[in-house]
N, C-alpha and C. Protein backbone atom coordinates (compact mmCIF):
# COMPACT_ATOMS: atom_id res chain seq x y z
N UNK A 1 0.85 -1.17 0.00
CA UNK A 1 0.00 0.00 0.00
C UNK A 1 0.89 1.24 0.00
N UNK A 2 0.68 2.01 -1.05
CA UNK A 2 1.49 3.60 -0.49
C UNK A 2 0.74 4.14 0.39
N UNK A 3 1.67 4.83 0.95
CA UNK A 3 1.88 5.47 2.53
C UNK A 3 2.21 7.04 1.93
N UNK A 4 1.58 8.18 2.42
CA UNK A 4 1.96 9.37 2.10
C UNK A 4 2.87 10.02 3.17
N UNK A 5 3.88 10.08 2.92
CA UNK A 5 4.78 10.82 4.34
C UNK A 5 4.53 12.41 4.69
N UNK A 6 4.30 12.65 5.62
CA UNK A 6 3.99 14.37 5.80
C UNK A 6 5.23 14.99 4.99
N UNK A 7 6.69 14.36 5.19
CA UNK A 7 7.52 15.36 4.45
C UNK A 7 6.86 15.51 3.42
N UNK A 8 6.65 14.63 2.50
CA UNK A 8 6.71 14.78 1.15
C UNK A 8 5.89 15.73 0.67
N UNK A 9 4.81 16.72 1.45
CA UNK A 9 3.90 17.81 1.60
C UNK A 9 4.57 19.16 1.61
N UNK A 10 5.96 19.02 1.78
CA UNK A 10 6.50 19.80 1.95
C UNK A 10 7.70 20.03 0.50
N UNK A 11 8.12 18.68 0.17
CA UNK A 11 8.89 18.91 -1.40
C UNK A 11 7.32 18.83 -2.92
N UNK A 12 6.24 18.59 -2.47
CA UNK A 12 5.32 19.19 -3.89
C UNK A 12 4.44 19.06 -3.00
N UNK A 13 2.63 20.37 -3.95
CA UNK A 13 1.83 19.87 -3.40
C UNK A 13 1.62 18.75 -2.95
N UNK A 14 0.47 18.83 -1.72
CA UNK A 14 -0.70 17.64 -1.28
C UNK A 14 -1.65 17.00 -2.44
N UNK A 15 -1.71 17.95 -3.02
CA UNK A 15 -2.60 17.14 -3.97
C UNK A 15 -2.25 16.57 -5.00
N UNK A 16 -0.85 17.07 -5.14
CA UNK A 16 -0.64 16.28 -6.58
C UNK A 16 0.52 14.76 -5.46
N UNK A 17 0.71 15.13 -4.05
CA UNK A 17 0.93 13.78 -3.52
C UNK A 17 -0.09 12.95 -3.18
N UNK A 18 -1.45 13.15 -3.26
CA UNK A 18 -2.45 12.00 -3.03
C UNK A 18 -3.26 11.70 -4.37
N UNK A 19 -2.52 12.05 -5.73
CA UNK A 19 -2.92 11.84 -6.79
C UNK A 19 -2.26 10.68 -6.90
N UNK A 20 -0.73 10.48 -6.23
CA UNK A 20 -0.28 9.28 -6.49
C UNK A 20 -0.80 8.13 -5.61
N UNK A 21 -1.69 8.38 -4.72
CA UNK A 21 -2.50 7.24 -3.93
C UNK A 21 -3.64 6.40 -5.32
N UNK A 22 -3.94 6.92 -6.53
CA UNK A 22 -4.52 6.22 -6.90
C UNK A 22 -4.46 5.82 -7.95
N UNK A 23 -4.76 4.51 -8.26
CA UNK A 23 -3.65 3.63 -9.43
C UNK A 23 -4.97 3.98 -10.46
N UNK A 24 -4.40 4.15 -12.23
CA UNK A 24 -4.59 4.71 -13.39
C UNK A 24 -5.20 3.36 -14.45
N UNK A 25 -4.97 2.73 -13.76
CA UNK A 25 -5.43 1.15 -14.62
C UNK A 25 -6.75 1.16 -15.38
N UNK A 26 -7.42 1.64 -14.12
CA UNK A 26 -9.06 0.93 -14.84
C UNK A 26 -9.52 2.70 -15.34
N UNK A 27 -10.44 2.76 -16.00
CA UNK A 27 -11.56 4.04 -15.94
C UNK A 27 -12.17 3.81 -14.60
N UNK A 28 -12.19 5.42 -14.14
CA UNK A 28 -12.82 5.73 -13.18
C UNK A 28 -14.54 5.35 -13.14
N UNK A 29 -15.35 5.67 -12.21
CA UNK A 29 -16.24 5.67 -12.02
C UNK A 29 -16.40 6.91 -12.53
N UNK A 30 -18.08 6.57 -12.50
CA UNK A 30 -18.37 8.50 -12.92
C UNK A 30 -19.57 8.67 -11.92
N UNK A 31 -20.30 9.90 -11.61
CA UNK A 31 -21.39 10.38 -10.88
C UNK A 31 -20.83 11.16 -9.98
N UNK A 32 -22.53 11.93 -9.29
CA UNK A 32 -21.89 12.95 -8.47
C UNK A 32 -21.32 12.26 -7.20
N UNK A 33 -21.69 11.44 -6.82
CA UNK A 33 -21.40 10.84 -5.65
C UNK A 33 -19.71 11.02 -5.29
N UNK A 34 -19.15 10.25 -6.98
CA UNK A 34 -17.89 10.16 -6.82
C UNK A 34 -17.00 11.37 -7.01
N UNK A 35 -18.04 12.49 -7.82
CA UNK A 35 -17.64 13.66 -7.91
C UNK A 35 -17.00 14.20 -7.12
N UNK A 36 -17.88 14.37 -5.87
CA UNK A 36 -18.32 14.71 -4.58
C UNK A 36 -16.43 14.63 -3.92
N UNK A 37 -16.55 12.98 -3.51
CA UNK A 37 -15.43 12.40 -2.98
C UNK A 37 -14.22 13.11 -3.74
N UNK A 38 -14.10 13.14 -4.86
CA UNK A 38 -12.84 13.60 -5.56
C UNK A 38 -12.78 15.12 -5.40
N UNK A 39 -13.82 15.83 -5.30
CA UNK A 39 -13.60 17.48 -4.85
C UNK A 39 -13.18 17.70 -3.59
N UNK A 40 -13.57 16.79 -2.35
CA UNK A 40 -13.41 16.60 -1.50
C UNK A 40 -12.03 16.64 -1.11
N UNK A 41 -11.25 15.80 -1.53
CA UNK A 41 -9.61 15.44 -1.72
C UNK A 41 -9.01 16.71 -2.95
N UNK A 42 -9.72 17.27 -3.28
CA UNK A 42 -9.10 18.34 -3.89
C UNK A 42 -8.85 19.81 -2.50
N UNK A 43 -9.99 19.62 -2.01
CA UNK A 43 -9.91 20.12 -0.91
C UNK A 43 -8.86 20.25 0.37
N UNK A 44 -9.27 18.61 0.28
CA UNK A 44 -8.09 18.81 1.83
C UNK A 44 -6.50 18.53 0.77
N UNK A 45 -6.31 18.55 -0.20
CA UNK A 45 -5.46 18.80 -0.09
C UNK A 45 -4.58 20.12 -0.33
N UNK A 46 -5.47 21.25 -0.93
CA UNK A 46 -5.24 22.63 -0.64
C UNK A 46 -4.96 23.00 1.23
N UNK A 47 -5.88 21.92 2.00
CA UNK A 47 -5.71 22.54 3.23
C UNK A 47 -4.30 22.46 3.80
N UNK A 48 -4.00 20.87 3.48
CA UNK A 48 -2.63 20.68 3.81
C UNK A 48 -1.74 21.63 3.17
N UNK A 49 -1.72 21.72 1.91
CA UNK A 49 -0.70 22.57 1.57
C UNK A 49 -1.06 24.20 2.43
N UNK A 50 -1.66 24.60 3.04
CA UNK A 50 -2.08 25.71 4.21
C UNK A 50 -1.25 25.41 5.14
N UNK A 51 -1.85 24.34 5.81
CA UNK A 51 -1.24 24.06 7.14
C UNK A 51 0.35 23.84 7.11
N UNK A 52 0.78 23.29 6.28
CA UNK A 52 2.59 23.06 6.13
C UNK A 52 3.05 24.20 5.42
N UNK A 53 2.47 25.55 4.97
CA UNK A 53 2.89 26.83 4.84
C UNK A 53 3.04 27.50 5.86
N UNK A 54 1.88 27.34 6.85
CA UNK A 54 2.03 28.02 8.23
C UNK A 54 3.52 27.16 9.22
N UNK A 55 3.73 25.71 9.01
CA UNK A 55 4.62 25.19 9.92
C UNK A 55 6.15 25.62 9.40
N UNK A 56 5.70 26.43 8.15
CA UNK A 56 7.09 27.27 7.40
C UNK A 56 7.69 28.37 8.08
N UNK A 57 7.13 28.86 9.10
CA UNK A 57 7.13 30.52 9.62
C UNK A 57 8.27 29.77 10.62
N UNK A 58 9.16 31.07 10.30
CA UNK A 58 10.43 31.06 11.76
C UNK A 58 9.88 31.05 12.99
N UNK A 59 8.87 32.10 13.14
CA UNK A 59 8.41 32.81 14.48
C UNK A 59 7.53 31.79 15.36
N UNK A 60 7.26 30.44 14.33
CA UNK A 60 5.87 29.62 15.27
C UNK A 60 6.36 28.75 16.79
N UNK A 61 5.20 28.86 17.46
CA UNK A 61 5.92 28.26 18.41
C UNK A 61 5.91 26.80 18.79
N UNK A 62 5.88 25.89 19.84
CA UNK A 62 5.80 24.61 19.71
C UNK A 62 4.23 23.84 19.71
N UNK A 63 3.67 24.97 20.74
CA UNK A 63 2.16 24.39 20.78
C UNK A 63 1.36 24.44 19.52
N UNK A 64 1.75 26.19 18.67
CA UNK A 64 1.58 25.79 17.65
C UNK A 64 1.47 24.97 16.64
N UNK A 65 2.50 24.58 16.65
CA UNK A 65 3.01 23.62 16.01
C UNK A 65 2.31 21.80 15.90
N UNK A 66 2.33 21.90 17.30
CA UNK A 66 1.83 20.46 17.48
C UNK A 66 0.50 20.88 16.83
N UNK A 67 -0.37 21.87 17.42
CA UNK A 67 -1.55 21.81 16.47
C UNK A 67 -1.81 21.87 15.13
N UNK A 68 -0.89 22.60 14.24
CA UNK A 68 -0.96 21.95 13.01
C UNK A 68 -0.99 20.90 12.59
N UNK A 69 0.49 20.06 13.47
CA UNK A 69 0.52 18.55 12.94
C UNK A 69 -0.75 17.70 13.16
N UNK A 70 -1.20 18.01 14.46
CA UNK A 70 -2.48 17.18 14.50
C UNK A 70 -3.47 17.91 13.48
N UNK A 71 -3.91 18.91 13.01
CA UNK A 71 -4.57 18.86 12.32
C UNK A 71 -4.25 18.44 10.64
N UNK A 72 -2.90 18.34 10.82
CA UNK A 72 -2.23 18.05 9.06
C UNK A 72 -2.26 16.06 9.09
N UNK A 73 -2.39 15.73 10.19
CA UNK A 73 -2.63 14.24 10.45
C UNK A 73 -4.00 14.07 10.35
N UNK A 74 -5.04 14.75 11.15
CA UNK A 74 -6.31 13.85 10.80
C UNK A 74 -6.76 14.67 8.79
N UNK A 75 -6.09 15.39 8.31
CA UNK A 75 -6.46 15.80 7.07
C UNK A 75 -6.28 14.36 6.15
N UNK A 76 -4.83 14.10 6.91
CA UNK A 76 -4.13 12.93 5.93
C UNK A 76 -5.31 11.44 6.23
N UNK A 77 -5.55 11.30 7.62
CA UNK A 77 -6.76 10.39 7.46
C UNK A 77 -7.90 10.40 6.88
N UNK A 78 -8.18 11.64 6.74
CA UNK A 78 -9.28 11.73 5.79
C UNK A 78 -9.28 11.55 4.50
N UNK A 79 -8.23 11.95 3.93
CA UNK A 79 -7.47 11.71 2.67
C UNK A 79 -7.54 9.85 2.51
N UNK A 80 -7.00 9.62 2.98
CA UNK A 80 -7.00 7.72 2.98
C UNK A 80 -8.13 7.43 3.14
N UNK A 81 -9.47 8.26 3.72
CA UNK A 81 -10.52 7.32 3.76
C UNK A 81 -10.70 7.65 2.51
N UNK A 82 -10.92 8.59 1.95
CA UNK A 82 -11.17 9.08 0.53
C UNK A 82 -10.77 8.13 -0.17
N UNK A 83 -9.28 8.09 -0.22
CA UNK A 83 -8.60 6.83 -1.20
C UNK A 83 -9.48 5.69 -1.52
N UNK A 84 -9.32 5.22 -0.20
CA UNK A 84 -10.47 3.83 -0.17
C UNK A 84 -12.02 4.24 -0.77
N UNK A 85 -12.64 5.02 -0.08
CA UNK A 85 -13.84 5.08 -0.98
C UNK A 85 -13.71 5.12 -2.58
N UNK A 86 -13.17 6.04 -3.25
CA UNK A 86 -12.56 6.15 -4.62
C UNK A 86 -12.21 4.88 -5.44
N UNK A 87 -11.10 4.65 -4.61
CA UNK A 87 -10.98 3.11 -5.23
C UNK A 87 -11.90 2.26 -5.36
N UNK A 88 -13.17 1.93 -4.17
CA UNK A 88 -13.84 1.03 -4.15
C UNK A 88 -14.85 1.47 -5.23
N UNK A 89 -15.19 2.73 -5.42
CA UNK A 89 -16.22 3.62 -6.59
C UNK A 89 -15.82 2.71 -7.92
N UNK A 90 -14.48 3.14 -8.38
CA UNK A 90 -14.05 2.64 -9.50
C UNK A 90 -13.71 0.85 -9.79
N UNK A 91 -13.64 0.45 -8.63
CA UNK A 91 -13.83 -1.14 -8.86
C UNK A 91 -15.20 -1.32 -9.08
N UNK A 92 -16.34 -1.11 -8.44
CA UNK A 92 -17.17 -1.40 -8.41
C UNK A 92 -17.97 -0.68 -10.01
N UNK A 93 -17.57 0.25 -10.51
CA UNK A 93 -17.94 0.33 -11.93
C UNK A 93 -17.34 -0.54 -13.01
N UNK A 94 -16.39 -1.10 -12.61
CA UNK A 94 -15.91 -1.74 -13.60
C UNK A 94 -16.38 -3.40 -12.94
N UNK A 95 -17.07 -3.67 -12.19
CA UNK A 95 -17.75 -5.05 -11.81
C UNK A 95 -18.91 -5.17 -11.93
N UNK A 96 -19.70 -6.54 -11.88
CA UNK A 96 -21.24 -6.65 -12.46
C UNK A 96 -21.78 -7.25 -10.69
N UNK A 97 -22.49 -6.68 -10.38
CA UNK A 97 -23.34 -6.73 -9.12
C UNK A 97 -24.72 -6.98 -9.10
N UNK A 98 -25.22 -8.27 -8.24
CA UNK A 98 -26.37 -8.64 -8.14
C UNK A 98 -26.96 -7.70 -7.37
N UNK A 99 -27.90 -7.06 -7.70
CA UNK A 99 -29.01 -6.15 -6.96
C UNK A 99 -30.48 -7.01 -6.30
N UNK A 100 -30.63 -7.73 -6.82
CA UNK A 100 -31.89 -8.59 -6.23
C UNK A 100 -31.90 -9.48 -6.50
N UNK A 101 -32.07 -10.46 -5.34
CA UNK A 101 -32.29 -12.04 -5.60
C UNK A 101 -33.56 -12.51 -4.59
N UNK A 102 -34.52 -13.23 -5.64
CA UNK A 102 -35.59 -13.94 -5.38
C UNK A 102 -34.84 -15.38 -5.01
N UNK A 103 -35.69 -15.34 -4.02
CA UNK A 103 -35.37 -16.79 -3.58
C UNK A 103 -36.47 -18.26 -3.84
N UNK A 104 -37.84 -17.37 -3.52
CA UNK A 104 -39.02 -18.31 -4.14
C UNK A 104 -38.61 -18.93 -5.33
């Protein structure tokens, strides 16, 4: 599984580092649903790139600090749940699924 390292937020965007969380193989899914999810991660990853601009400043202090990281950590979990949803979007368009089964 790739693993996104906080450095690496810091040598290129966030977003173009959680672009590499998702593999190019199949066609995506399409709809708003999945729309949704993918604006979403467009999102936090503008935030991150925020939050590791602010942990750029000479002047910050430590408490500061820790609060960024915790908030630049649960961004990144959210980001991975994203992943997973996404991924599962696009498997599941490219698979055939029983919707109803009679049993009579």
């Amino acid at each position: 599984m790739t693993m996104l390292r906080t450095a690496e937020t810091v040598m290129r965007p966030a977003s173009a580092a959680l672009d590499t969380w998702f593999a190019e193989d199949r066609a995506p899914a399409s709809g708003p649903h999945r729309e949704a999810l993918a604006a979403e991660r467009l999102t936090i990853g503008a935030a991150i790139n925020r939050l590791v601009a602010r942990m750029d400043d000479d002047d910050i202090d430590a408490d500061l600090l820790d609060d960024l990281t915790e908030d630049v950590a649960g961004l990144l979990g959210r980001a991975e749940e994203l992943r997973l949803a996404l991924a599962l979007a696009d498997r599941a368009a490219g698979d055939t699924w029983l919707v109803a089964v009679d049993l009579d």
